[in-house]
PDB file of N, CA and C in Angstrom:
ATOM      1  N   UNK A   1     191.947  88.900 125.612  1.00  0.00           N
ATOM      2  CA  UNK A   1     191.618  87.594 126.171  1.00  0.00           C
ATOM      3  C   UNK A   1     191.892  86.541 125.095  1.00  0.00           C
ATOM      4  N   UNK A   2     192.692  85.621 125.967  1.00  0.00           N
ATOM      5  CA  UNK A   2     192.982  84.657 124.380  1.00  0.00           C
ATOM      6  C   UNK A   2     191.478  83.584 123.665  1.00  0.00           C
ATOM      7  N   UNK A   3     191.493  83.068 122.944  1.00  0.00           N
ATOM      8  CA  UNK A   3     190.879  82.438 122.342  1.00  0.00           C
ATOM      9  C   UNK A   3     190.213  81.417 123.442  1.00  0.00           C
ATOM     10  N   UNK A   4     190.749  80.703 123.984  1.00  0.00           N
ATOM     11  CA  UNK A   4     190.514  79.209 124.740  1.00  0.00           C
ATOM     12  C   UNK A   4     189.853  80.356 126.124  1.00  0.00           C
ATOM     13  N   UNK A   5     190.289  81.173 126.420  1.00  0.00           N
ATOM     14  CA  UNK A   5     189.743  82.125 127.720  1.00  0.00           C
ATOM     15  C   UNK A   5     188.036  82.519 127.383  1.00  0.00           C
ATOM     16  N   UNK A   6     188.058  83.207 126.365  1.00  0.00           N
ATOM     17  CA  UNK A   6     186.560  83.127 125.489  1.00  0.00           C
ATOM     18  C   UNK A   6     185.918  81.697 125.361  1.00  0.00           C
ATOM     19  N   UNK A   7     186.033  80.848 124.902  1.00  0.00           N
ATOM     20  CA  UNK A   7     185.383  79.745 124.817  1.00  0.00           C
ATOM     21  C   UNK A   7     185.109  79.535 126.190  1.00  0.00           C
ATOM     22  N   UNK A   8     185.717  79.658 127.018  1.00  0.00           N
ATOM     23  CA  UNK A   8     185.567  78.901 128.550  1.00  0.00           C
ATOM     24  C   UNK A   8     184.662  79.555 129.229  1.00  0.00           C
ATOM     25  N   UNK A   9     184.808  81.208 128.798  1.00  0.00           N
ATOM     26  CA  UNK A   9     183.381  81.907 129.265  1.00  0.00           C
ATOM     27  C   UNK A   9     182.097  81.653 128.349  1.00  0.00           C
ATOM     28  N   UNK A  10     182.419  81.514 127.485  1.00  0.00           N
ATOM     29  CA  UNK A  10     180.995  80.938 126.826  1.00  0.00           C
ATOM     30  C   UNK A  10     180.116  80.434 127.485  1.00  0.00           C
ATOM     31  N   UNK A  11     180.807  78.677 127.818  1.00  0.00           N
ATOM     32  CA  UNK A  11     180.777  77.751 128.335  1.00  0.00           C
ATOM     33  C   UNK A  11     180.225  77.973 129.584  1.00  0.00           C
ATOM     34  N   UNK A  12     180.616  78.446 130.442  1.00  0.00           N
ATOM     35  CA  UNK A  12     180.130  79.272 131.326  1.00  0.00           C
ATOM     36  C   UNK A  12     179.146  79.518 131.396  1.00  0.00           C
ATOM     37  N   UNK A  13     178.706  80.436 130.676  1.00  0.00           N
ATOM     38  CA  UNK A  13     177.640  81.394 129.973  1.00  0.00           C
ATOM     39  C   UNK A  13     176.249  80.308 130.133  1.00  0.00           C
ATOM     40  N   UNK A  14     176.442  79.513 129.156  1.00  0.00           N
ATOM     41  CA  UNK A  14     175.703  78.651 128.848  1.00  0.00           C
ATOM     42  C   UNK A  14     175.531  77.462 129.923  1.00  0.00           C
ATOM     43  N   UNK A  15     176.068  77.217 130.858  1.00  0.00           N
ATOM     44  CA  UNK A  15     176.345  75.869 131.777  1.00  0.00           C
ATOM     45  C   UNK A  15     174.651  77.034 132.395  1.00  0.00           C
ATOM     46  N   UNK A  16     175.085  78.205 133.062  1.00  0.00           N
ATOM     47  CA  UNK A  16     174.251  78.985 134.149  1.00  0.00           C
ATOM     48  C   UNK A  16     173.094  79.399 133.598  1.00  0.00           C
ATOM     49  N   UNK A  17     172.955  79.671 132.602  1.00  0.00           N
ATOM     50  CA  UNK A  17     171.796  79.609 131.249  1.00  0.00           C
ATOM     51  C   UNK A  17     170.891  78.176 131.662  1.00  0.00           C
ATOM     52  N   UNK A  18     171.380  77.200 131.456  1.00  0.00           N
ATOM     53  CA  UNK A  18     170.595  75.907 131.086  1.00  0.00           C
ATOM     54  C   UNK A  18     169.680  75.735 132.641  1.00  0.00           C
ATOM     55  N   UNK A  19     171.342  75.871 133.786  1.00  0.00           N
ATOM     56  CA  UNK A  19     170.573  75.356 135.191  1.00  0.00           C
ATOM     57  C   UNK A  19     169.760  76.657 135.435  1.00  0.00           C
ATOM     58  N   UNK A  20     169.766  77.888 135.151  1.00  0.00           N
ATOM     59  CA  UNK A  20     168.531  78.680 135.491  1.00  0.00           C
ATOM     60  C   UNK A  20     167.045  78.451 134.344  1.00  0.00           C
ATOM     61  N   UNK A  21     167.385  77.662 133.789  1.00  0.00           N
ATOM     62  CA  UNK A  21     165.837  76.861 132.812  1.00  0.00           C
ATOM     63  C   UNK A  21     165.377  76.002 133.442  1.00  0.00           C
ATOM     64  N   UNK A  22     166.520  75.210 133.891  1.00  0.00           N
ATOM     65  CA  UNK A  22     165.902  73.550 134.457  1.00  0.00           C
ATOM     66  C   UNK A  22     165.066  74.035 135.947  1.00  0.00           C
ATOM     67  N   UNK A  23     166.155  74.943 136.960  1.00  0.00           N
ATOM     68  CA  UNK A  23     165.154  75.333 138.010  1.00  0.00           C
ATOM     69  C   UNK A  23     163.543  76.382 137.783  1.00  0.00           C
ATOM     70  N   UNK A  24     163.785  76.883 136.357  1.00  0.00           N
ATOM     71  CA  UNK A  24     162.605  77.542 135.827  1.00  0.00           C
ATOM     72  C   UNK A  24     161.271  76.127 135.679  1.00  0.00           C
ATOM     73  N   UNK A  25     161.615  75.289 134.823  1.00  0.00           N
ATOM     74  CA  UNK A  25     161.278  74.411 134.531  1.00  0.00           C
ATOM     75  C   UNK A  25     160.515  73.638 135.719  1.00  0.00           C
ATOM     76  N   UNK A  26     161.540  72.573 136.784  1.00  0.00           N
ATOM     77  CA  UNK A  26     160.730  71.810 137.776  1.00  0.00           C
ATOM     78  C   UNK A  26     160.286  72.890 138.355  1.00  0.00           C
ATOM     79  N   UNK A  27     160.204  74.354 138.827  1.00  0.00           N
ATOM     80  CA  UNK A  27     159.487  75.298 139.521  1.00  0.00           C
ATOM     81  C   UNK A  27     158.091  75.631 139.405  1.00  0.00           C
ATOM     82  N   UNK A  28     157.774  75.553 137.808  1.00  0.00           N
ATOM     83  CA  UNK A  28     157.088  75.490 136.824  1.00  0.00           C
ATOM     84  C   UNK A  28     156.120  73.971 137.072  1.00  0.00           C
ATOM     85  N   UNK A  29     156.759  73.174 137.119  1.00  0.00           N
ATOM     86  CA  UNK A  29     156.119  71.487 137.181  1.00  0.00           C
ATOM     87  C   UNK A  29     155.869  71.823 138.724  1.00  0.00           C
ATOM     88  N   UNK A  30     156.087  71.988 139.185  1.00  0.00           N
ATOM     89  CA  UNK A  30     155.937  71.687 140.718  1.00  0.00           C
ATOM     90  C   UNK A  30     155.235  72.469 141.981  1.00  0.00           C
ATOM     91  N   UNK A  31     155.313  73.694 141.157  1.00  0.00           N
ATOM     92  CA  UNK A  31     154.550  75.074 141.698  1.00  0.00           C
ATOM     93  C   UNK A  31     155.158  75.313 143.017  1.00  0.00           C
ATOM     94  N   UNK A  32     156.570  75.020 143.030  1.00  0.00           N
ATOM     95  CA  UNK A  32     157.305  75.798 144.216  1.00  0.00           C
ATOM     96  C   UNK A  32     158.422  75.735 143.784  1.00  0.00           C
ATOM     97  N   UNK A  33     159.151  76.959 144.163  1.00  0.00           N
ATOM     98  CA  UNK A  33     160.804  77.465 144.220  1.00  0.00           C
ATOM     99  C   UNK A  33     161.579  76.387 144.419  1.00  0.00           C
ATOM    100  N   UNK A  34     161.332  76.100 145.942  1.00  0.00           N
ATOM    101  CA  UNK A  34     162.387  75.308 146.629  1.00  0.00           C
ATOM    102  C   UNK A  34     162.430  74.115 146.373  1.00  0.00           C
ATOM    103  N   UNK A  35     161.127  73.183 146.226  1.00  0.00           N
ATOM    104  CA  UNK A  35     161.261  71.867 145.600  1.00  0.00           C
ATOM    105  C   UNK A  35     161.529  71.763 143.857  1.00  0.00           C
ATOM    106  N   UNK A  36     161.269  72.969 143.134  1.00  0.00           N
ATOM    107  CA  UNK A  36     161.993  73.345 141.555  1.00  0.00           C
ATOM    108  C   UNK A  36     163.754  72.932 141.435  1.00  0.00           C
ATOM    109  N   UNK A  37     164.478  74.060 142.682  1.00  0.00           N
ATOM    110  CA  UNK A  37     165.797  74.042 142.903  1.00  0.00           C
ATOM    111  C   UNK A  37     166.350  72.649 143.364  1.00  0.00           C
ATOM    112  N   UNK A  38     164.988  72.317 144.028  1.00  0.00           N
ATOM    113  CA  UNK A  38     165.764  70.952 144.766  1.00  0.00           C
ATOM    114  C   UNK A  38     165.999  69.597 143.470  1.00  0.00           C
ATOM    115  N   UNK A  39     165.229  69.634 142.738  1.00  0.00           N
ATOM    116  CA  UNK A  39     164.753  68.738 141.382  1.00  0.00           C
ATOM    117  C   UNK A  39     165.949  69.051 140.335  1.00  0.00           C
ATOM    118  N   UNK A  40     166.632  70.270 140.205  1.00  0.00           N
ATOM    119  CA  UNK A  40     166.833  70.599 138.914  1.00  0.00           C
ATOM    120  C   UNK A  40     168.772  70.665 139.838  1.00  0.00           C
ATOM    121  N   UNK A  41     169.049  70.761 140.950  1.00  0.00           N
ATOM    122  CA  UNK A  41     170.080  70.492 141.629  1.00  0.00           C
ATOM    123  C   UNK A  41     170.277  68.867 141.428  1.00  0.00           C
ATOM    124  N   UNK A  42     169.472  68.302 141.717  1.00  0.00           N
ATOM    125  CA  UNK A  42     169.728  66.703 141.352  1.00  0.00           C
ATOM    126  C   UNK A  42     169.770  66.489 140.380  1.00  0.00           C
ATOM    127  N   UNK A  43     169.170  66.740 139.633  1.00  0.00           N
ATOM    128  CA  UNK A  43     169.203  66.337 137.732  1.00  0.00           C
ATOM    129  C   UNK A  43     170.861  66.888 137.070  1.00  0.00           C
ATOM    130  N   UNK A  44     170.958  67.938 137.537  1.00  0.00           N
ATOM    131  CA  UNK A  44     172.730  68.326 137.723  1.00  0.00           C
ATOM    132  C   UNK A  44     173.490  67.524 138.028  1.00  0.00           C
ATOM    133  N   UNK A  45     173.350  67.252 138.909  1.00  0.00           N
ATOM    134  CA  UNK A  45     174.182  66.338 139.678  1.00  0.00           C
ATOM    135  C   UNK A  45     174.189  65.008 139.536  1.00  0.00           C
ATOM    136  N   UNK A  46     173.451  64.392 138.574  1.00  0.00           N
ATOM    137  CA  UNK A  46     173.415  63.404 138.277  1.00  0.00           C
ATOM    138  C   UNK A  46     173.987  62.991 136.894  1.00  0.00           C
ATOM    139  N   UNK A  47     173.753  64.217 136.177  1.00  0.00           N
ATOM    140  CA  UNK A  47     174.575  64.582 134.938  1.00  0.00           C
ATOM    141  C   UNK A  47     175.967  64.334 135.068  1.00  0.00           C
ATOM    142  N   UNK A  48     176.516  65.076 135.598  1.00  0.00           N
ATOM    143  CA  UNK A  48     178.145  64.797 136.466  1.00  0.00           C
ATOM    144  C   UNK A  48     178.630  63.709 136.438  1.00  0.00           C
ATOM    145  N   UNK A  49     177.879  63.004 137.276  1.00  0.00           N
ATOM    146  CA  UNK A  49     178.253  61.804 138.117  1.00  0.00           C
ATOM    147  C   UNK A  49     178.499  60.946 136.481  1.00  0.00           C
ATOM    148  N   UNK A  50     177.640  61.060 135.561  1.00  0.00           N
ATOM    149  CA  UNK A  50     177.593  60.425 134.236  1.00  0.00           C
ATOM    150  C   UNK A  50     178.571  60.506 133.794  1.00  0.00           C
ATOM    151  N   UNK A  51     178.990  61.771 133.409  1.00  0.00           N
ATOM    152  CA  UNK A  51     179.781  62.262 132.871  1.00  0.00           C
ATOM    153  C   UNK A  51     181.017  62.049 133.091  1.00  0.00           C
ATOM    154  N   UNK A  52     181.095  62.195 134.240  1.00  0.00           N
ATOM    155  CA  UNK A  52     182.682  62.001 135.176  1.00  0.00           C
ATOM    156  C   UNK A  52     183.101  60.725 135.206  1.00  0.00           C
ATOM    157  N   UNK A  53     181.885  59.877 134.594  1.00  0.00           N
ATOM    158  CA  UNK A  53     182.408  58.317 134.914  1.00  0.00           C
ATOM    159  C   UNK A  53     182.540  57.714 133.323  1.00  0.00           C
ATOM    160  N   UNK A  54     182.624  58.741 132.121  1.00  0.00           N
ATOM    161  CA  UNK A  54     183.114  58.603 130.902  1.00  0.00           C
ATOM    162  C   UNK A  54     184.280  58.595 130.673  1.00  0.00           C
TER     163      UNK A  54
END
Protein backbone atom coordinates (compact mmCIF):
# COMPACT_ATOMS: atom_id res chain seq x y z
CA UNK A 1 0.00 0.00 0.00
CA UNK A 2 1.60 3.19 -0.96
CA UNK A 3 2.37 5.83 1.47
CA UNK A 4 -0.53 8.53 0.72
CA UNK A 5 -3.04 5.11 0.73
CA UNK A 6 -1.89 4.66 4.55
CA UNK A 7 -2.27 8.14 5.56
CA UNK A 8 -5.80 8.22 4.07
CA UNK A 9 -6.68 5.20 6.17
CA UNK A 10 -5.42 6.70 9.13
CA UNK A 11 -7.45 9.53 8.53
CA UNK A 12 -10.16 7.46 8.30
CA UNK A 13 -9.39 5.72 11.28
CA UNK A 14 -9.50 8.69 13.21
CA UNK A 15 -12.48 10.82 11.38
CA UNK A 16 -14.83 7.36 12.85
CA UNK A 17 -12.89 7.39 16.18
CA UNK A 18 -13.80 11.08 17.01
CA UNK A 19 -17.70 10.81 15.62
CA UNK A 20 -18.09 7.55 17.75
CA UNK A 21 -16.86 9.94 21.00
CA UNK A 22 -18.94 12.86 20.08
CA UNK A 23 -22.16 10.43 19.77
CA UNK A 24 -20.63 8.77 23.10
CA UNK A 25 -20.44 12.14 24.48
CA UNK A 26 -24.08 14.06 23.67
CA UNK A 27 -25.50 10.33 24.59
CA UNK A 28 -23.80 10.75 27.75
CA UNK A 29 -25.17 14.62 28.17
CA UNK A 30 -28.46 13.73 27.19
CA UNK A 31 -29.24 10.26 28.48
CA UNK A 32 -30.50 8.97 25.13
CA UNK A 33 -29.01 7.24 22.00
CA UNK A 34 -31.06 8.83 19.52
CA UNK A 35 -31.11 12.44 20.59
CA UNK A 36 -26.86 11.77 21.38
CA UNK A 37 -26.68 10.71 17.43
CA UNK A 38 -28.96 13.37 16.55
CA UNK A 39 -26.57 16.24 18.41
CA UNK A 40 -23.25 14.84 17.45
CA UNK A 41 -24.66 14.32 13.49
CA UNK A 42 -25.19 18.10 13.56
CA UNK A 43 -22.10 19.19 15.21
CA UNK A 44 -20.53 17.14 12.09
CA UNK A 45 -22.19 18.66 9.90
CA UNK A 46 -21.67 21.83 10.80
CA UNK A 47 -17.99 21.30 10.93
CA UNK A 48 -18.14 20.69 7.09
CA UNK A 49 -20.15 23.29 6.16
CA UNK A 50 -17.04 25.43 7.94
CA UNK A 51 -14.70 23.84 6.51
CA UNK A 52 -15.88 23.55 3.00
CA UNK A 53 -16.38 27.22 2.99
CA UNK A 54 -12.39 27.71 3.68
Amino acid sequence: MSRIAKFVVIINDNVSWMEDKAVQFYTNLFREKDLGEKYAERASFSKRIVSNSE
